[in-house]
Structures are given as structure tokens and as C-alpha cells.
C-alpha atoms as a PDB file:
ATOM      1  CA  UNK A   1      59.913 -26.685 -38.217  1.00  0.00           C
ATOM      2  CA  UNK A   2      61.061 -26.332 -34.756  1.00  0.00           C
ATOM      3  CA  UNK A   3      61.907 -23.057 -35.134  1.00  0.00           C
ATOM      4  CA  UNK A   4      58.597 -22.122 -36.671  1.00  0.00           C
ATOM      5  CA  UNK A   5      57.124 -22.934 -33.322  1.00  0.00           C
ATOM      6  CA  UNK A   6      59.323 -21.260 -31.368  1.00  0.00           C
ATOM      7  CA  UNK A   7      58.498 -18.249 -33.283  1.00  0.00           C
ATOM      8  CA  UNK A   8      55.033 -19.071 -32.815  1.00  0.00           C
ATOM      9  CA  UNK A   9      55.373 -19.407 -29.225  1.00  0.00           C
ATOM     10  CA  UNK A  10      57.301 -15.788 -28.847  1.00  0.00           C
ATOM     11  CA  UNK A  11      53.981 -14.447 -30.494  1.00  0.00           C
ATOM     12  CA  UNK A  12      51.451 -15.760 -28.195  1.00  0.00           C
ATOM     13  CA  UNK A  13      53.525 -14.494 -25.011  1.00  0.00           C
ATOM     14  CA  UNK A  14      54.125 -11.213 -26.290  1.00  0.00           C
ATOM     15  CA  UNK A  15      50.522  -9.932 -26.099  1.00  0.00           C
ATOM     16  CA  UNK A  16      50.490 -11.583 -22.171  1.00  0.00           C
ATOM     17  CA  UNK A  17      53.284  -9.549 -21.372  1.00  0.00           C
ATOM     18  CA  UNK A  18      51.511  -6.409 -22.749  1.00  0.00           C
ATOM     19  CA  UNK A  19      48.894  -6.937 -20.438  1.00  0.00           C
ATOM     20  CA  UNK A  20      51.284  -7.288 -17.441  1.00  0.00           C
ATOM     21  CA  UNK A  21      53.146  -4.264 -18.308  1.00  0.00           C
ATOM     22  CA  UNK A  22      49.465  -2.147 -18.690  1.00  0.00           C
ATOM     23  CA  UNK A  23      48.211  -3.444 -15.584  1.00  0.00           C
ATOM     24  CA  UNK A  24      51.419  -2.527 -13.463  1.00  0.00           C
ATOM     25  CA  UNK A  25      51.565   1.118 -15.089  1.00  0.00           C
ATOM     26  CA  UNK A  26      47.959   1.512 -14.635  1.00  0.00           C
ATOM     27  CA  UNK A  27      47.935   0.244 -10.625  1.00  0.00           C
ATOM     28  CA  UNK A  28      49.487   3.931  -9.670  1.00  0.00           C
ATOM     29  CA  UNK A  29      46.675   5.861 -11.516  1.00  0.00           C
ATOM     30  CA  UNK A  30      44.241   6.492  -8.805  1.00  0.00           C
ATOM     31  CA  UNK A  31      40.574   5.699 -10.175  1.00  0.00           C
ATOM     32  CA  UNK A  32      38.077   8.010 -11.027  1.00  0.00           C
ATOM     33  CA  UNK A  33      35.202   8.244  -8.166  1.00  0.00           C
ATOM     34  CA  UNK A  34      31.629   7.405  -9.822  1.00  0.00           C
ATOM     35  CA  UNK A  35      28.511   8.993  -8.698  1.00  0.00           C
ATOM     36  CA  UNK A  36      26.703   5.650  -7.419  1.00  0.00           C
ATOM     37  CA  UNK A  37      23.272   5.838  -6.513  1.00  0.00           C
ATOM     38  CA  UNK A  38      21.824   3.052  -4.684  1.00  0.00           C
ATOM     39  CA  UNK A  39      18.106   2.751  -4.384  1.00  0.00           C
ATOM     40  CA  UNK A  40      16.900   0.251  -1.352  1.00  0.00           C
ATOM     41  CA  UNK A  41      15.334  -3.213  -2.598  1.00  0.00           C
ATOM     42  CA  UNK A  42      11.158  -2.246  -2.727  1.00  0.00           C
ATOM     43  CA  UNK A  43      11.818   0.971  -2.917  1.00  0.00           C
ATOM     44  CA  UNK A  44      10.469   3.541  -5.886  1.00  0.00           C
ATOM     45  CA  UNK A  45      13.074   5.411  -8.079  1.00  0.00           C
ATOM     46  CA  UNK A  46      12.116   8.596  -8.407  1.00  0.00           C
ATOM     47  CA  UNK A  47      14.786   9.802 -10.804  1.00  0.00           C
ATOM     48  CA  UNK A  48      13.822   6.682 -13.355  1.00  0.00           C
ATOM     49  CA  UNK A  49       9.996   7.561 -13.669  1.00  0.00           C
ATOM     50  CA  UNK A  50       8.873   9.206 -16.954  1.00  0.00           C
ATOM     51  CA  UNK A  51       6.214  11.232 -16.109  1.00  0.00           C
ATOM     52  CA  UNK A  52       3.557  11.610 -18.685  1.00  0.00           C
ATOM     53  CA  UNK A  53       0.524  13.878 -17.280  1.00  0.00           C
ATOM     54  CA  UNK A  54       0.952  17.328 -16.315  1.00  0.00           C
ATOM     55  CA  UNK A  55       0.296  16.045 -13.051  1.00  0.00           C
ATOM     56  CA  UNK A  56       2.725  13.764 -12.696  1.00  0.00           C
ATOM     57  CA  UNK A  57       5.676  15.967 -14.533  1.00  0.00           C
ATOM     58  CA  UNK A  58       5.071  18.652 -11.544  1.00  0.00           C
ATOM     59  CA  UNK A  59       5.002  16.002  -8.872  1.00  0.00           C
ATOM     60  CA  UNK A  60       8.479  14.617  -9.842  1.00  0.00           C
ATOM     61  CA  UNK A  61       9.598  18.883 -10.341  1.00  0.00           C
ATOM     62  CA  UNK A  62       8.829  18.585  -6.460  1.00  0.00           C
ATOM     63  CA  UNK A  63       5.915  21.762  -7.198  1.00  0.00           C
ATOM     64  CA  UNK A  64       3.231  19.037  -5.247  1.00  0.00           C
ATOM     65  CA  UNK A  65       4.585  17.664  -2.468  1.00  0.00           C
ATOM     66  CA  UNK A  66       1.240  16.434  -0.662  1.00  0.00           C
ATOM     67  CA  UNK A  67      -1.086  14.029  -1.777  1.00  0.00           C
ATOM     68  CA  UNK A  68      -4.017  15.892  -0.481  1.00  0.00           C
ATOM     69  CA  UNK A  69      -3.613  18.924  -2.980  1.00  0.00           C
ATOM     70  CA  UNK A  70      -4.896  16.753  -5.351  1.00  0.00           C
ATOM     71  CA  UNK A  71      -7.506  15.026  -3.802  1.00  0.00           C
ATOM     72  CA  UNK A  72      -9.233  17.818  -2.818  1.00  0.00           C
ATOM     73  CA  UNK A  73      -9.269  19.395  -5.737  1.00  0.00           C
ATOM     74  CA  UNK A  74     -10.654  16.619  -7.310  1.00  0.00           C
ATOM     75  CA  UNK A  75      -8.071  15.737  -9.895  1.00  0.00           C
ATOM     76  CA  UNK A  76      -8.084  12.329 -11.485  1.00  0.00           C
ATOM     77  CA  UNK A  77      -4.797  10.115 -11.030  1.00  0.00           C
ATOM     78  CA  UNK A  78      -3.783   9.050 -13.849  1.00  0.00           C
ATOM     79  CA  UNK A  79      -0.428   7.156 -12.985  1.00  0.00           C
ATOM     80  CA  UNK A  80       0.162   4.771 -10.034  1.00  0.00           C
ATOM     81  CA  UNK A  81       3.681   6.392  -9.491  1.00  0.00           C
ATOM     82  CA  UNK A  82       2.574   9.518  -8.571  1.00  0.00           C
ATOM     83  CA  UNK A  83       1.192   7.913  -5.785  1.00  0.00           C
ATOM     84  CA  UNK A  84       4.795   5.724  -4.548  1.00  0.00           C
ATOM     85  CA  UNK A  85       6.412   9.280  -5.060  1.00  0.00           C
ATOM     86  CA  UNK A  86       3.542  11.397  -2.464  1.00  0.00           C
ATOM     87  CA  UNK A  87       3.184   8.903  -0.050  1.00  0.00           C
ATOM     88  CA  UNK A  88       6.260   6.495   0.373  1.00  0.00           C
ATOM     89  CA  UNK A  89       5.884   4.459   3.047  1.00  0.00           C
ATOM     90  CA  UNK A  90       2.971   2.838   0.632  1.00  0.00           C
ATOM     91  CA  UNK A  91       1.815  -0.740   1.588  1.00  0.00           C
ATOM     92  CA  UNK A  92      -0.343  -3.514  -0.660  1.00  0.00           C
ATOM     93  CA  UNK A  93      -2.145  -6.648   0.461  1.00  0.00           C
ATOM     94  CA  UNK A  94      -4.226  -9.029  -1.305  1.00  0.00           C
ATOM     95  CA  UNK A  95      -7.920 -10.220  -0.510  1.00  0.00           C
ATOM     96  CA  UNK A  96      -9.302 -13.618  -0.080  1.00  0.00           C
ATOM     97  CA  UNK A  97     -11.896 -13.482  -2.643  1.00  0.00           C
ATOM     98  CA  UNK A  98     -11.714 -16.834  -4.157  1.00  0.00           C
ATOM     99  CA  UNK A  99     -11.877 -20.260  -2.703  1.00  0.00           C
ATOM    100  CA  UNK A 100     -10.062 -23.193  -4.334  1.00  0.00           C
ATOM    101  CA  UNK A 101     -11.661 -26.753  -5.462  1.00  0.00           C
ATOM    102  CA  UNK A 102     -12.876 -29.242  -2.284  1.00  0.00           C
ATOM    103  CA  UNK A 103     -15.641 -31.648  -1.564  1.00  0.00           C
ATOM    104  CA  UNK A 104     -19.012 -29.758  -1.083  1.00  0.00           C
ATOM    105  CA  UNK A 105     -17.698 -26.480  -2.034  1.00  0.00           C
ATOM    106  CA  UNK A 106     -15.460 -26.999   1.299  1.00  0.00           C
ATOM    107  CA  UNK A 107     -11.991 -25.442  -0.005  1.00  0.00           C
ATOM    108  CA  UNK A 108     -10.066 -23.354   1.466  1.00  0.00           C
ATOM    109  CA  UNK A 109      -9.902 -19.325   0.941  1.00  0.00           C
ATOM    110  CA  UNK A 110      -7.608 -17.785  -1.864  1.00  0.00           C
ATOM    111  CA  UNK A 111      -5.863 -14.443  -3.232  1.00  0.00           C
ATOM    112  CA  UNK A 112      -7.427 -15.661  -7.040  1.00  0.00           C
ATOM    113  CA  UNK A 113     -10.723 -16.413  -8.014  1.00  0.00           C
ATOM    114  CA  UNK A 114     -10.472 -18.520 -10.855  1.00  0.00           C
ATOM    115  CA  UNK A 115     -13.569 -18.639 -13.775  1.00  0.00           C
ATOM    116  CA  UNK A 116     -13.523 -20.501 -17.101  1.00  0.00           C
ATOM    117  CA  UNK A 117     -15.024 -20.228 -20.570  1.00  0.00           C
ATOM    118  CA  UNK A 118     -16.199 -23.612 -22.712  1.00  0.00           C
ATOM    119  CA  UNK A 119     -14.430 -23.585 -26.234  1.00  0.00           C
ATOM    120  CA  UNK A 120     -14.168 -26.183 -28.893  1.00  0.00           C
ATOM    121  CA  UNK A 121     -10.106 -26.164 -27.911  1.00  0.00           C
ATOM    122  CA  UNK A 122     -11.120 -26.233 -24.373  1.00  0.00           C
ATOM    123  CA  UNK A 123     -11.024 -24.473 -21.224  1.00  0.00           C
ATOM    124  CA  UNK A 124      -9.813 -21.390 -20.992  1.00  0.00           C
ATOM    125  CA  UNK A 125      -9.454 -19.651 -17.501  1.00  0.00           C
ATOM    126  CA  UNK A 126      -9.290 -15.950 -16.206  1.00  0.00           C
ATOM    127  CA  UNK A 127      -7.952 -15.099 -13.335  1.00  0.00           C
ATOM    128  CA  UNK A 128      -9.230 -12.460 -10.595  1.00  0.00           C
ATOM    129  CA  UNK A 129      -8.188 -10.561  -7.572  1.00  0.00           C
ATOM    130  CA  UNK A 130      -8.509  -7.717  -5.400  1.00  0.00           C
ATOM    131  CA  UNK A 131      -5.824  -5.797  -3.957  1.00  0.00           C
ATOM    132  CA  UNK A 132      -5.592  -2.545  -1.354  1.00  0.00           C
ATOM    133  CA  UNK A 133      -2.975  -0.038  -0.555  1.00  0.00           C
ATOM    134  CA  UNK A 134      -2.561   2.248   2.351  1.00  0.00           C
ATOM    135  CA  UNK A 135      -0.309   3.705   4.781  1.00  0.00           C
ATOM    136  CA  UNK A 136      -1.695   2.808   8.207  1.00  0.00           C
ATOM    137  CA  UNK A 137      -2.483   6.811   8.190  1.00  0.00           C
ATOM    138  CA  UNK A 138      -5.802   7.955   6.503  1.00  0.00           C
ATOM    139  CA  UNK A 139      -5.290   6.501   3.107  1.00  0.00           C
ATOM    140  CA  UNK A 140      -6.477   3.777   1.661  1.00  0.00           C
ATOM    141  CA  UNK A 141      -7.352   2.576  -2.022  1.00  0.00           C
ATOM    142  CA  UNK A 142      -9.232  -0.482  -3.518  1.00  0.00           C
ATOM    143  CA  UNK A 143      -8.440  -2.270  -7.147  1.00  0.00           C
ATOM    144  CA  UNK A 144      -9.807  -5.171  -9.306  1.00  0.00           C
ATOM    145  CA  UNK A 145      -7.283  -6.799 -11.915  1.00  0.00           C
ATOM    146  CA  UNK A 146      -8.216  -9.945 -14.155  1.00  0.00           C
ATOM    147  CA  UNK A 147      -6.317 -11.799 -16.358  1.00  0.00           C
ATOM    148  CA  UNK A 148      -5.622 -15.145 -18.149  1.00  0.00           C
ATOM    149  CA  UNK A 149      -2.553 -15.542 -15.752  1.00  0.00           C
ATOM    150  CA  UNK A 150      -1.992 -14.573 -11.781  1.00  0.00           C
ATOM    151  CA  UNK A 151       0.749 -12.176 -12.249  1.00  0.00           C
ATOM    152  CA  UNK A 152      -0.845  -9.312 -14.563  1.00  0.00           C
ATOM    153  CA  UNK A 153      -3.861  -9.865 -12.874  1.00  0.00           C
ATOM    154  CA  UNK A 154      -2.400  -8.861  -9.499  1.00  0.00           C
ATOM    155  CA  UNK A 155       0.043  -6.367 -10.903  1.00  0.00           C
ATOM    156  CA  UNK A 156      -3.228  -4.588 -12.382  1.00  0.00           C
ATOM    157  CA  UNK A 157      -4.951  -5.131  -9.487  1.00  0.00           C
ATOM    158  CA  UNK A 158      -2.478  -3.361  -7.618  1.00  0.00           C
ATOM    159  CA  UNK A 159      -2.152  -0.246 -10.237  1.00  0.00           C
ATOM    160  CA  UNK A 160      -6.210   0.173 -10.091  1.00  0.00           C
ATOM    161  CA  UNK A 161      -5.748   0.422  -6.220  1.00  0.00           C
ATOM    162  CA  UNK A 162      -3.200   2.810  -6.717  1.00  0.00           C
ATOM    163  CA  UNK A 163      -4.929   5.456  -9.033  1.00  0.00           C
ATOM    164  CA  UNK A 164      -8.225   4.854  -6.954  1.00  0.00           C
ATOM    165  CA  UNK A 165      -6.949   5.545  -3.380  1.00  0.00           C
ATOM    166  CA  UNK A 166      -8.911   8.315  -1.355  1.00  0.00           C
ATOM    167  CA  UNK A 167      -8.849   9.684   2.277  1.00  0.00           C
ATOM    168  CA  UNK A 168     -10.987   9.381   5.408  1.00  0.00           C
ATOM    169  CA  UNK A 169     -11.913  11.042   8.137  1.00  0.00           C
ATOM    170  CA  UNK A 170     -11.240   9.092  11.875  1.00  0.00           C
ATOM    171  CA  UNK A 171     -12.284  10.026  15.299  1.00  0.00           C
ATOM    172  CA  UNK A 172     -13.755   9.147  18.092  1.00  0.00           C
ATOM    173  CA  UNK A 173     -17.536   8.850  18.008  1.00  0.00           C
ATOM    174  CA  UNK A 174     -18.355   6.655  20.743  1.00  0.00           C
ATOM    175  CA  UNK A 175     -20.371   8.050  23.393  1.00  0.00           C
ATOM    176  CA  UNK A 176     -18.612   5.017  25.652  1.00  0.00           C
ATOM    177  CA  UNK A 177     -15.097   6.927  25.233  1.00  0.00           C
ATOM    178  CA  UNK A 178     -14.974  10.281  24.446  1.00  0.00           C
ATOM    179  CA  UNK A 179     -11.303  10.208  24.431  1.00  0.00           C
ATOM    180  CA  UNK A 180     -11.040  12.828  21.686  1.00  0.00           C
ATOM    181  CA  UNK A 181      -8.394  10.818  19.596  1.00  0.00           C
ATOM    182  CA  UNK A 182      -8.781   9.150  15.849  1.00  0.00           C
ATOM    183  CA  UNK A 183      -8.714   5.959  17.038  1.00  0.00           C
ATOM    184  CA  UNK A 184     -12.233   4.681  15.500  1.00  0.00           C
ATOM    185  CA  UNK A 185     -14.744   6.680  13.284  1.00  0.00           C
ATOM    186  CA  UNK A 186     -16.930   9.422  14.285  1.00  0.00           C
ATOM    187  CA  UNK A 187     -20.511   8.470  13.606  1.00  0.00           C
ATOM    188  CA  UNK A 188     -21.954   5.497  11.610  1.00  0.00           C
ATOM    189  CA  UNK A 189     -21.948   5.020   8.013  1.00  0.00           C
ATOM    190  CA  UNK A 190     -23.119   2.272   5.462  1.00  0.00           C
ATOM    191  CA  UNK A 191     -22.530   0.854   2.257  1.00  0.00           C
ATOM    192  CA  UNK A 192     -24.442  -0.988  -0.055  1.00  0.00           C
ATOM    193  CA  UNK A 193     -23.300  -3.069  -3.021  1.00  0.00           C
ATOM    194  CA  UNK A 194     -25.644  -5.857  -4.459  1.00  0.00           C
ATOM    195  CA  UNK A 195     -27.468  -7.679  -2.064  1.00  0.00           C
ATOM    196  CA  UNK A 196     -24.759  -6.892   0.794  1.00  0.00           C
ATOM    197  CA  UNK A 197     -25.375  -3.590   2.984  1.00  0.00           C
ATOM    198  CA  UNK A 198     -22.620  -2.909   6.110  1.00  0.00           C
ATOM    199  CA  UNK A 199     -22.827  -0.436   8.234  1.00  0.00           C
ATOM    200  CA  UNK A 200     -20.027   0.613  10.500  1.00  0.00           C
ATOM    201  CA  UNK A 201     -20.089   1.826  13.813  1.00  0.00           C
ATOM    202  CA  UNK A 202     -17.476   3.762  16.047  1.00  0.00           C
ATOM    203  CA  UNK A 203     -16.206   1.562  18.860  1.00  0.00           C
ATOM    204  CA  UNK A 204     -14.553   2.344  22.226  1.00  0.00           C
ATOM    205  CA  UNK A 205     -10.596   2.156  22.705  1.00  0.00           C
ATOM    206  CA  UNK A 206      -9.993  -1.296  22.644  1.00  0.00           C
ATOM    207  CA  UNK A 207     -12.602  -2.809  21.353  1.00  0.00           C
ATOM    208  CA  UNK A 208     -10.348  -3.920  18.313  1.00  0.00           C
ATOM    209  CA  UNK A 209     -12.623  -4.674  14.674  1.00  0.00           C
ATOM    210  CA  UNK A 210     -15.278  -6.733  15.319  1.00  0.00           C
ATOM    211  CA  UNK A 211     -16.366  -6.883  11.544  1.00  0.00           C
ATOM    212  CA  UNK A 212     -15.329  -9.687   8.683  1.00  0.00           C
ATOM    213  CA  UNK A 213     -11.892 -11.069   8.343  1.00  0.00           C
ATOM    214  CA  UNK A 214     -11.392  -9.515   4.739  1.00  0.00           C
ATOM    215  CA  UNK A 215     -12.898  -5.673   6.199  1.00  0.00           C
ATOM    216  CA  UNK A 216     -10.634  -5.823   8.922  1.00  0.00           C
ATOM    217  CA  UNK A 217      -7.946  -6.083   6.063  1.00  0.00           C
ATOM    218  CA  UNK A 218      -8.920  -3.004   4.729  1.00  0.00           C
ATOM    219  CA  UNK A 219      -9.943  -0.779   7.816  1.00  0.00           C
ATOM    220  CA  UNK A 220      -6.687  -1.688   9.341  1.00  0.00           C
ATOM    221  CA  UNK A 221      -4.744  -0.292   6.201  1.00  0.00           C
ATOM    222  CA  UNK A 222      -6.466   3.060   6.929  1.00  0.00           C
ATOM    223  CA  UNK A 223      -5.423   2.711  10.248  1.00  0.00           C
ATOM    224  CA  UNK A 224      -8.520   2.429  11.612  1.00  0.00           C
ATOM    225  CA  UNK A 225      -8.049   0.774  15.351  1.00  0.00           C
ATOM    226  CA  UNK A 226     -11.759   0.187  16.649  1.00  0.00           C
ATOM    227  CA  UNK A 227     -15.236  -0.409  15.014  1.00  0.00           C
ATOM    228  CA  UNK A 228     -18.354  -2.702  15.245  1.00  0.00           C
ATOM    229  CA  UNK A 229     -20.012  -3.982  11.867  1.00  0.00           C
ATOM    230  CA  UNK A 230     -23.406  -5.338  11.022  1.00  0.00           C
ATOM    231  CA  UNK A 231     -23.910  -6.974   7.633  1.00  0.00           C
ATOM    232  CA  UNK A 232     -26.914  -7.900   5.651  1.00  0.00           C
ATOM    233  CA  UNK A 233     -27.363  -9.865   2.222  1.00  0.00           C
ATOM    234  CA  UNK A 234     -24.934 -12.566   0.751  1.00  0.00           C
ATOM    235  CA  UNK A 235     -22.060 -11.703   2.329  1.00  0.00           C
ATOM    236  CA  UNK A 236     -20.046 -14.941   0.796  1.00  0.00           C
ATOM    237  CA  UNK A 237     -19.563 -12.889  -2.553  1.00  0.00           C
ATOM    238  CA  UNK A 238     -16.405 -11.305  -1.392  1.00  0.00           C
ATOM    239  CA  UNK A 239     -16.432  -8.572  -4.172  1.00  0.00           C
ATOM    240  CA  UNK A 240     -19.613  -7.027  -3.220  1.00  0.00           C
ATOM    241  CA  UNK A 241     -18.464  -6.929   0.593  1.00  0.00           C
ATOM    242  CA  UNK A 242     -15.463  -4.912  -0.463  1.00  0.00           C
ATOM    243  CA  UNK A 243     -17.216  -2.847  -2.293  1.00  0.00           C
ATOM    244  CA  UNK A 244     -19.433  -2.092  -0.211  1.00  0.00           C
ATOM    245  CA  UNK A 245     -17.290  -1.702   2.716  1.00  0.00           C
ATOM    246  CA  UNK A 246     -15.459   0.897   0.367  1.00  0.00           C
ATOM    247  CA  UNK A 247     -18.560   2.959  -0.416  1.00  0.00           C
ATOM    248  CA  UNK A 248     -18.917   2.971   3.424  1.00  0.00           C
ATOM    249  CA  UNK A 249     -15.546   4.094   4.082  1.00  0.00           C
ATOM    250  CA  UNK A 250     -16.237   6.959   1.074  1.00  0.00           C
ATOM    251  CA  UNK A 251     -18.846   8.401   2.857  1.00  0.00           C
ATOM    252  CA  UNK A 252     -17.085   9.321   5.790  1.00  0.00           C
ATOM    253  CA  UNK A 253     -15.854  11.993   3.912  1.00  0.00           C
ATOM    254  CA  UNK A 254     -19.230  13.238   1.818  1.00  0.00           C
ATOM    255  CA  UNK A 255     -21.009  13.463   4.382  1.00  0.00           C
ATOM    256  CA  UNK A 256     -21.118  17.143   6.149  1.00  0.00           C
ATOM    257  CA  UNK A 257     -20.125  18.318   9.420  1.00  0.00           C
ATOM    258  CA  UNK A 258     -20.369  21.448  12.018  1.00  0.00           C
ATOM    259  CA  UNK A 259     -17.341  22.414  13.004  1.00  0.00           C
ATOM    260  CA  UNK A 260     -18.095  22.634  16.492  1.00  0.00           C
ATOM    261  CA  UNK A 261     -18.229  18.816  16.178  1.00  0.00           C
ATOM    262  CA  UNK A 262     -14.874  18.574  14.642  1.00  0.00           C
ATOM    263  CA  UNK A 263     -13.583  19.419  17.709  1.00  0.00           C
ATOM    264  CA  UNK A 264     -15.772  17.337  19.980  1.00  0.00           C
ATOM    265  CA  UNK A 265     -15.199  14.168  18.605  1.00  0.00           C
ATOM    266  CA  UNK A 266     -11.574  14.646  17.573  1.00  0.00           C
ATOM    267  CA  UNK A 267     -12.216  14.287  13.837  1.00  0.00           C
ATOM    268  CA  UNK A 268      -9.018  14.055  12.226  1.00  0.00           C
ATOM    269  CA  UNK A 269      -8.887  14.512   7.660  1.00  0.00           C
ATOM    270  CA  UNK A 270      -6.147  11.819   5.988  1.00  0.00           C
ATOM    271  CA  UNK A 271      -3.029  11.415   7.762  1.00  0.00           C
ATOM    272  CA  UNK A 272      -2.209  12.235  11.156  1.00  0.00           C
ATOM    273  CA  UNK A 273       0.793  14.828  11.972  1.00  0.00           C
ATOM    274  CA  UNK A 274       3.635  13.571  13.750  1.00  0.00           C
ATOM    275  CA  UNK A 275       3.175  16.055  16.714  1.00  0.00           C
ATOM    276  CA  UNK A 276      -0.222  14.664  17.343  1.00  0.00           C
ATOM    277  CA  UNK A 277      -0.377  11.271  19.681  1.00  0.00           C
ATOM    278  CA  UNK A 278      -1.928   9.252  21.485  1.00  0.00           C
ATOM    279  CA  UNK A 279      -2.002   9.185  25.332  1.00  0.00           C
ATOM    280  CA  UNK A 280      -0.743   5.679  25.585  1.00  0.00           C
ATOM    281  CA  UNK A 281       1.842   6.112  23.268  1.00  0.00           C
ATOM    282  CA  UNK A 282       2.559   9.277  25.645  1.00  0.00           C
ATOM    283  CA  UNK A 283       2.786   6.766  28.471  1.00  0.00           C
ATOM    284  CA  UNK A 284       4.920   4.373  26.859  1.00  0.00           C
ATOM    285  CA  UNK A 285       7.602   7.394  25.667  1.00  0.00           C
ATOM    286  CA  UNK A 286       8.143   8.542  29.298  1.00  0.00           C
ATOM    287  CA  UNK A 287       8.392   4.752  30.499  1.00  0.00           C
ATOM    288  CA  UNK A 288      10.892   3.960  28.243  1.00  0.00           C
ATOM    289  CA  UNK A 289      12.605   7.417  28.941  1.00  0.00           C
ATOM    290  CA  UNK A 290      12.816   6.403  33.176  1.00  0.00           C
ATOM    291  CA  UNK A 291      13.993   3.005  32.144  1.00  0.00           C
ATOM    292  CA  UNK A 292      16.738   4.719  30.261  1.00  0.00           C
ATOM    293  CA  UNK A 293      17.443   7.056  33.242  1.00  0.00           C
ATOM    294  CA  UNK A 294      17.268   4.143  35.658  1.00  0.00           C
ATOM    295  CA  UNK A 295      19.995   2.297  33.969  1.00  0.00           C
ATOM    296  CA  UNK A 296      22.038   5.680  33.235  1.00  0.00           C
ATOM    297  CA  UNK A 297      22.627   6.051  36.750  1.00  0.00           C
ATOM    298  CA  UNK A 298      23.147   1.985  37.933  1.00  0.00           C
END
């Protein structure tokens, strides 16, 4: 018996000591280098999207390169990566367009508004939201999701906004300025949606937006610096203040214009170009550049 066990014993090491002896004559073999591709945490991967459409297939070929090719042509988006791929510094925020439970219809503001249907098994809710995407540069899109839970409903919220996003035109239409820069709008425009009409209004350099909480939201993600609102009808349904702020915002581009007034009031289509800036941020580039000199020569 005991020397079944020791026989046993040579027969479990054996196999351990293979191992040993592989690793050892494998530790001079220098490793094969792997392609590794890292993609940044938020950031869209190009090389992993499918495209479906035409569209799409000659946006990831790299044949359309600017968003504005297709706007202006007028073709539909029909996939929201098409728009992470064209413009890819791409931001989303959610509206305040419900308003949770509280004495005397006192609670406070929230991302979902929350409905429910009477069954014989019970309640059943639905959830809805509103969400916009922009860039801070002439872009800006508006989307509705619902749902029986949060999540889908703000992931299709998101994807509407997405496939719906347009351009505007900014300027400076103020007849108190007349700096010539796209830091407000260039003439007044209004939206209507229910009950509630806006109208914006172009606004001197630093005015800031003097319009609702949930507007300035969404004029501020079309970089949009300076504007003064006036609102009529039940503004308290949120939805029909979006939308109407968004049929507003629509018409800056519809409407017509002389070119001679192009120039006059600075009017600037979709994104600005890098070469173009501001005076102040002129200002603050050579400050910076004399404090750099300053300490250069301390």
C-alpha cells in the first residue's frame, strides 16, 4: 500500500514540474506585440459601428466629413451614430419636465414625468423625458423618449435628439451693441406650441439669458450667450415650452436674408471656425501671453 502512494504521489508532481520546465523555456521567447486599441471612457468607437444606411456606410468610409453636407441637403438621419462620428465633442442634458409628489402640488422639479394607467392588476406607470444635445457651437437637437422604466426612456430620448438635431444661425442683432460677433441672435423670432408662444429677442454683450430656467438649457447648448424672452400661455407644461422654444430656434434659419445684412450683423451659419474670435477672448490671449513673458524674464 505504501508504495501505491508513493507512486501516486510521483504522478501528481510530475505534471507541476512540466509546468516549471515550460514556463522557464518560454521566459526567453520575447512576446509577440498586439495591436491594442484603446478608446477613452465616453467616447464613440468608430471602428465598432455597423453602419446600415447609405448614409451612414459613407460617413464611416470618411467620403462626409461635415455634418452640414447633410443638413443642407435635406437628408433625413436615420442613425444617432452618424451624428457621435460628425460632430464629436457631442454633449446631452436632461430637462426638468416633471415634478415629483408634495403637498398642494408643491414638489420639487424632475428629469421624469411620471403618468399611470388604472387596470384590474393595478397601476401601471410610463415614464417620460426630454433630452437635448449640442456642441456649444451652432448645433443643437431636441428628443422625447417614454417608457415603462427610466432608463429606455432616457436612452430613447437621447437617440430622438440625436437624429433630430439642426443648425442655427447667431449674430448680433442688437441695435445696443453692434459688435458684429455671434454672440446673441440677429433679429427676433417666435414659437408657438399649444397655448405657449415665446418670442426671442437679441440681447447686448452681457446681458446673459434672461428667459426660463429650462430655455436657457437649451439656448446655451447652441451656444447662444445673450437673449431676452417674453412668454405667453401656460408656460408650466414644460413640453410645450420646449417645443416651442425649438420651433423658435428653427426659424432662425427659414427665415430669409439679404446678404448685405449678413455682414452687418455678423450672422454666422452652424459652427463657428476656429480662426474666428471674439475680442475678449483676443484680450485675454495677449494677457496671458505678457504674463508668460513677464515671468520668462524674472
Amino acid at each position: 500500500m505504501a508504495e501505491e502512494k508513493t507512486e501516486n504521489k510521483d504522478a501528481e508532481k510530475k505534471p507541476v514540474e512540466e509546468q516549471a520546465k515550460e514556463k522557464e523555456a518560454t521566459k526567453d521567447i520575447p512576446n509577440e506585440k498586439k495591436e491594442t486599441k484603446y478608446v477613452k471612457k465616453g467616447a464613440f468607437d468608430k471602428e465598432g459601428w455597423k453602419a446600415k444606411t447609405d448614409i451612414g456606410k459613407k460617413v464611416k468610409s470618411g467620403e462626409i466629413e461635415n455634418i452640414d453636407y447633410i443638413l443642407d441637403n435635406g437628408i433625413n438621419i436615420l442613425e444617432a451614430e452618424l451624428v457621435d462620428v460628425l460632430i464629436p465633442n457631442i454633449e446631452t442634458d436632461l430637462l426638468l419636465i416633471g415634478q415629483s409628489k408634495g403637498k398642494f402640488g408643491g414638489g420639487q422639479r424632475r428629469v421624469f414625468k411620471q403618468t399611470q394607467k388604472k387596470t384590474r392588476e393595478g397601476n401601471k406607470p410610463h415614464f417620460s423625458t426630454c433630452a437635448i444635445v449640442g456642441n456649444h457651437n451652432g448645433y443643437i437637437g431636441i428628443g422625447f423618449g417614454k417608457s415603462k422604466e427610466t432608463v429606455p426612456a432616457r436612452e430613447k430620448a437621447i437617440r430622438n435628439a440625436k437624429l433630430n438635431i439642426f443648425k442655427i444661425r447667431r449674430g448680433c442683432g442688437s441695435w445696443q451693441c453692434g459688435c458684429k460677433t455671434p454672440h446673441s441672435i440677429p433679429f427676433k423670432v417666435s414659437g408657438k406650441c399649444g397655448s405657449v408662444k415665446i418670442t426671442l429677442m437679441p440681447a447686448p454683450k452681457g446681458t446673459g439669458l434672461t428667459v426660463e430656467k429650462e430655455c436657457q438649457k437649451i439656448l446655451g447648448m447652441v451656444g447662444i450667450k445673450d437673449a431676452w424672452s417674453k412668454t405667453i400661455g401656460q408656460t408650466g407644461s414644460k413640453n410645450n415650452l420646449v417645443l416651442a422654444c425649438e420651433s423658435a430656434l428653427r426659424k432662425l434659419m427659414s427665415t430669409k436674408i439679404k446678404h448685405d445684412s449678413m455682414e452687418g450683423l455678423g450672422i454666422v451659419e452652424g459652427k463657428i471656425e476656429e480662426d474666428v474670435k471674439e475680442p475678449e477672448e483676443e484680450v485675454k490671449e495677449e494677457k496671458a501671453e505678457a504674463e508668460k513673458g513677464k515671468k520668462k524674464n524674472e
